[in-house]
C-alpha atoms as a PDB file:
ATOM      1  CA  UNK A   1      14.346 -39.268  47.211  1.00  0.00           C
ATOM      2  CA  UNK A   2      15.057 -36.909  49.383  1.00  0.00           C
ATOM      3  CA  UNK A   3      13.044 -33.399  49.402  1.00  0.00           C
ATOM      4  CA  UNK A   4      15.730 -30.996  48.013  1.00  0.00           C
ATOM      5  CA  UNK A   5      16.243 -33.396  45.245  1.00  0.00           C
ATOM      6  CA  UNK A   6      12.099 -33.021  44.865  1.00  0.00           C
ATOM      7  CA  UNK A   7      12.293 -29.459  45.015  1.00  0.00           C
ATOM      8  CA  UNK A   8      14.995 -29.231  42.174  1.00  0.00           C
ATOM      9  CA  UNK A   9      13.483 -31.509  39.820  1.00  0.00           C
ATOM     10  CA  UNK A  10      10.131 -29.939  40.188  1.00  0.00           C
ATOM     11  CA  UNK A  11      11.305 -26.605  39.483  1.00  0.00           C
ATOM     12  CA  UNK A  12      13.628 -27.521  36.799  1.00  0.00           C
ATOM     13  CA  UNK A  13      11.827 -29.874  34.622  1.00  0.00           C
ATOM     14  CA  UNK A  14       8.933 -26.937  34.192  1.00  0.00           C
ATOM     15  CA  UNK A  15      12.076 -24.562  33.313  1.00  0.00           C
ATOM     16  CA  UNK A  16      13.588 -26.540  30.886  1.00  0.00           C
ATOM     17  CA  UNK A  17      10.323 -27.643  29.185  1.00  0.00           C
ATOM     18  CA  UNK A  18       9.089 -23.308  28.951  1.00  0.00           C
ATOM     19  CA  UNK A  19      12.916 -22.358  27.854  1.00  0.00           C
ATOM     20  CA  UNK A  20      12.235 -25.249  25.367  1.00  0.00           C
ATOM     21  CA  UNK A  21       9.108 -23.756  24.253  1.00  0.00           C
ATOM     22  CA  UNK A  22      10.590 -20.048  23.728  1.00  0.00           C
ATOM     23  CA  UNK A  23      12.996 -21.227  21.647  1.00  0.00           C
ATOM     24  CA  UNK A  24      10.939 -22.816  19.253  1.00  0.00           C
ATOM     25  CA  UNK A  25       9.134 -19.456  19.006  1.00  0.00           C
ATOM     26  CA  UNK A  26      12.269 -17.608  19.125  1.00  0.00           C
ATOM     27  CA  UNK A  27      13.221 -19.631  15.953  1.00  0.00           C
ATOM     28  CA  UNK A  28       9.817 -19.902  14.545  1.00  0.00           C
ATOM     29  CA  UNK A  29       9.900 -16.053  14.711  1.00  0.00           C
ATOM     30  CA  UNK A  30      13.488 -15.313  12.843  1.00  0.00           C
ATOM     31  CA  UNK A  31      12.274 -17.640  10.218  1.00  0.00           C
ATOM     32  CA  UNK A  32       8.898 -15.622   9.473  1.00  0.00           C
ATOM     33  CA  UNK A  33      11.264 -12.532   9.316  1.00  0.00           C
ATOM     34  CA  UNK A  34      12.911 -13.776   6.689  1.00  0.00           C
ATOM     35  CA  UNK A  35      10.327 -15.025   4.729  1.00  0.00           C
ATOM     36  CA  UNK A  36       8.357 -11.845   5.346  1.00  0.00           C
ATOM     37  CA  UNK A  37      11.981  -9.647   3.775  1.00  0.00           C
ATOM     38  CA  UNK A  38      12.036 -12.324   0.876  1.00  0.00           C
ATOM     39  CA  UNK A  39       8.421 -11.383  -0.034  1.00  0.00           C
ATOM     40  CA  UNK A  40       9.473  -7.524   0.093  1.00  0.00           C
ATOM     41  CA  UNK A  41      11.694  -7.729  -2.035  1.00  0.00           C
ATOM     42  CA  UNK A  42       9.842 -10.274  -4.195  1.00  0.00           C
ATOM     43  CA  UNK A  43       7.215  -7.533  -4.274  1.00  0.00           C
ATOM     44  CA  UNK A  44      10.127  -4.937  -5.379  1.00  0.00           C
ATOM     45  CA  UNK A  45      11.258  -6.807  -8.233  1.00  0.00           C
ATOM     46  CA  UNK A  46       7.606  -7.558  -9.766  1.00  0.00           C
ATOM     47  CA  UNK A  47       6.459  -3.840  -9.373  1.00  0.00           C
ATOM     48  CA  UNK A  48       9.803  -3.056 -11.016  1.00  0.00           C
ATOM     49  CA  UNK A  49       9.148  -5.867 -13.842  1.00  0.00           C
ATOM     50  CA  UNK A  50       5.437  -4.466 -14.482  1.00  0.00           C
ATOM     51  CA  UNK A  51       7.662  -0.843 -14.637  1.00  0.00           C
ATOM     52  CA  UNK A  52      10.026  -1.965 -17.273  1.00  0.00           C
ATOM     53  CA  UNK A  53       7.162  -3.705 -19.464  1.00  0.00           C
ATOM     54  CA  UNK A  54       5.061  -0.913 -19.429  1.00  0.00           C
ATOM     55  CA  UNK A  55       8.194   1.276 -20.838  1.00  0.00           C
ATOM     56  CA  UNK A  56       8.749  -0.747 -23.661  1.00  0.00           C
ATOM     57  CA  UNK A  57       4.789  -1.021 -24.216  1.00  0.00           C
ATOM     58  CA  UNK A  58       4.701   2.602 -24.312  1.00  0.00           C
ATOM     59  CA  UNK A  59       7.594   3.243 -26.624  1.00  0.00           C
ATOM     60  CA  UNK A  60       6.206   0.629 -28.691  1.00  0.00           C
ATOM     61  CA  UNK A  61       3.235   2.432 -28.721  1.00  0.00           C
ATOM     62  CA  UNK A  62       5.054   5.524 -29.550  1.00  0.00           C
ATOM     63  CA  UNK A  63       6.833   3.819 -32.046  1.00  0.00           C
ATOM     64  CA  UNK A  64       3.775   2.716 -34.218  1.00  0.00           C
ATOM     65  CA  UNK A  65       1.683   5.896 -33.979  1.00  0.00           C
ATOM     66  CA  UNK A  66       4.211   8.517 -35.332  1.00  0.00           C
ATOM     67  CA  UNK A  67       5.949   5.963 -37.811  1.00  0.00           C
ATOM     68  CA  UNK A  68       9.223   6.135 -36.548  1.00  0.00           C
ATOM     69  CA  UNK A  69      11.184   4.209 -33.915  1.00  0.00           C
ATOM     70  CA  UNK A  70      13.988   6.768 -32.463  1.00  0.00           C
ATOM     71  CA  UNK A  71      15.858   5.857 -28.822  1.00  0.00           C
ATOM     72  CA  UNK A  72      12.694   5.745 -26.929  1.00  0.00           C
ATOM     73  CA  UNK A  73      12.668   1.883 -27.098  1.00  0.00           C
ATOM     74  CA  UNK A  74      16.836   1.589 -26.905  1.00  0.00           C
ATOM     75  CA  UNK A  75      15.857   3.740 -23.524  1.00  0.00           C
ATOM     76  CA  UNK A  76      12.788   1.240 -22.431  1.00  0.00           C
ATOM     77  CA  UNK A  77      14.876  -1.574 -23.018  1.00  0.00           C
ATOM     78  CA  UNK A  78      17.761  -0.615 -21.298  1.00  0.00           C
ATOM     79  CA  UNK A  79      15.347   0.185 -18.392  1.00  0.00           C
ATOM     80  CA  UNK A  80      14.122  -3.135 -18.802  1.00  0.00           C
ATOM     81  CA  UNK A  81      17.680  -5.070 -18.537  1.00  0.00           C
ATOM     82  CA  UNK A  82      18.142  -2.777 -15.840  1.00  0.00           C
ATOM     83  CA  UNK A  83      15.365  -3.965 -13.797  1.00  0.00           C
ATOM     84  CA  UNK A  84      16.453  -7.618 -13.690  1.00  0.00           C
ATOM     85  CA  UNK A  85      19.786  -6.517 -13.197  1.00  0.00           C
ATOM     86  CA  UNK A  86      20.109  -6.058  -9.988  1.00  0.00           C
END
């Protein structure tokens, strides 16, 4: 083989193997992106969940001690539909 033949191959086969290696990173990275967004707005919609619970529980609560159930719990329940919504 002759030497610039040598030269190429040994400076391109270290190349393509590294450019190889970054774009498994590169790929690696935009997929832990997106699972760390998923998991943000995973996190949204349970805090918002717990929200909408703890509404209702309250008007319930509402409800019971003064005898009477008025719109507070039409209010928490809309709330709560609201929530999963969107």
């Amino acid at each position: 083989m002759s030497p610039a033949i040598q030269l190429i191959s040994s400076i391109g086969i270290p190349a393509l193997i590294s450019g190889l290696i970054i774009l498994s990173l590169n790929r690696k990275d935009r997929k832990d992106e997106v699972r760390a967004a998923t998991a943000r707005e995973e996190s949204v919609v349970i805090i918002k969940s717990i929200q909408a619970v703890w509404h209702l529980a309250e008007a319930t609560a509402i409800g019971h001690q003064k005898g009477l159930f008025n719109g507070n719990i039409d209010e928490a329940l809309d709330y709560y539909h609201r929530s999963f919504a969107g």
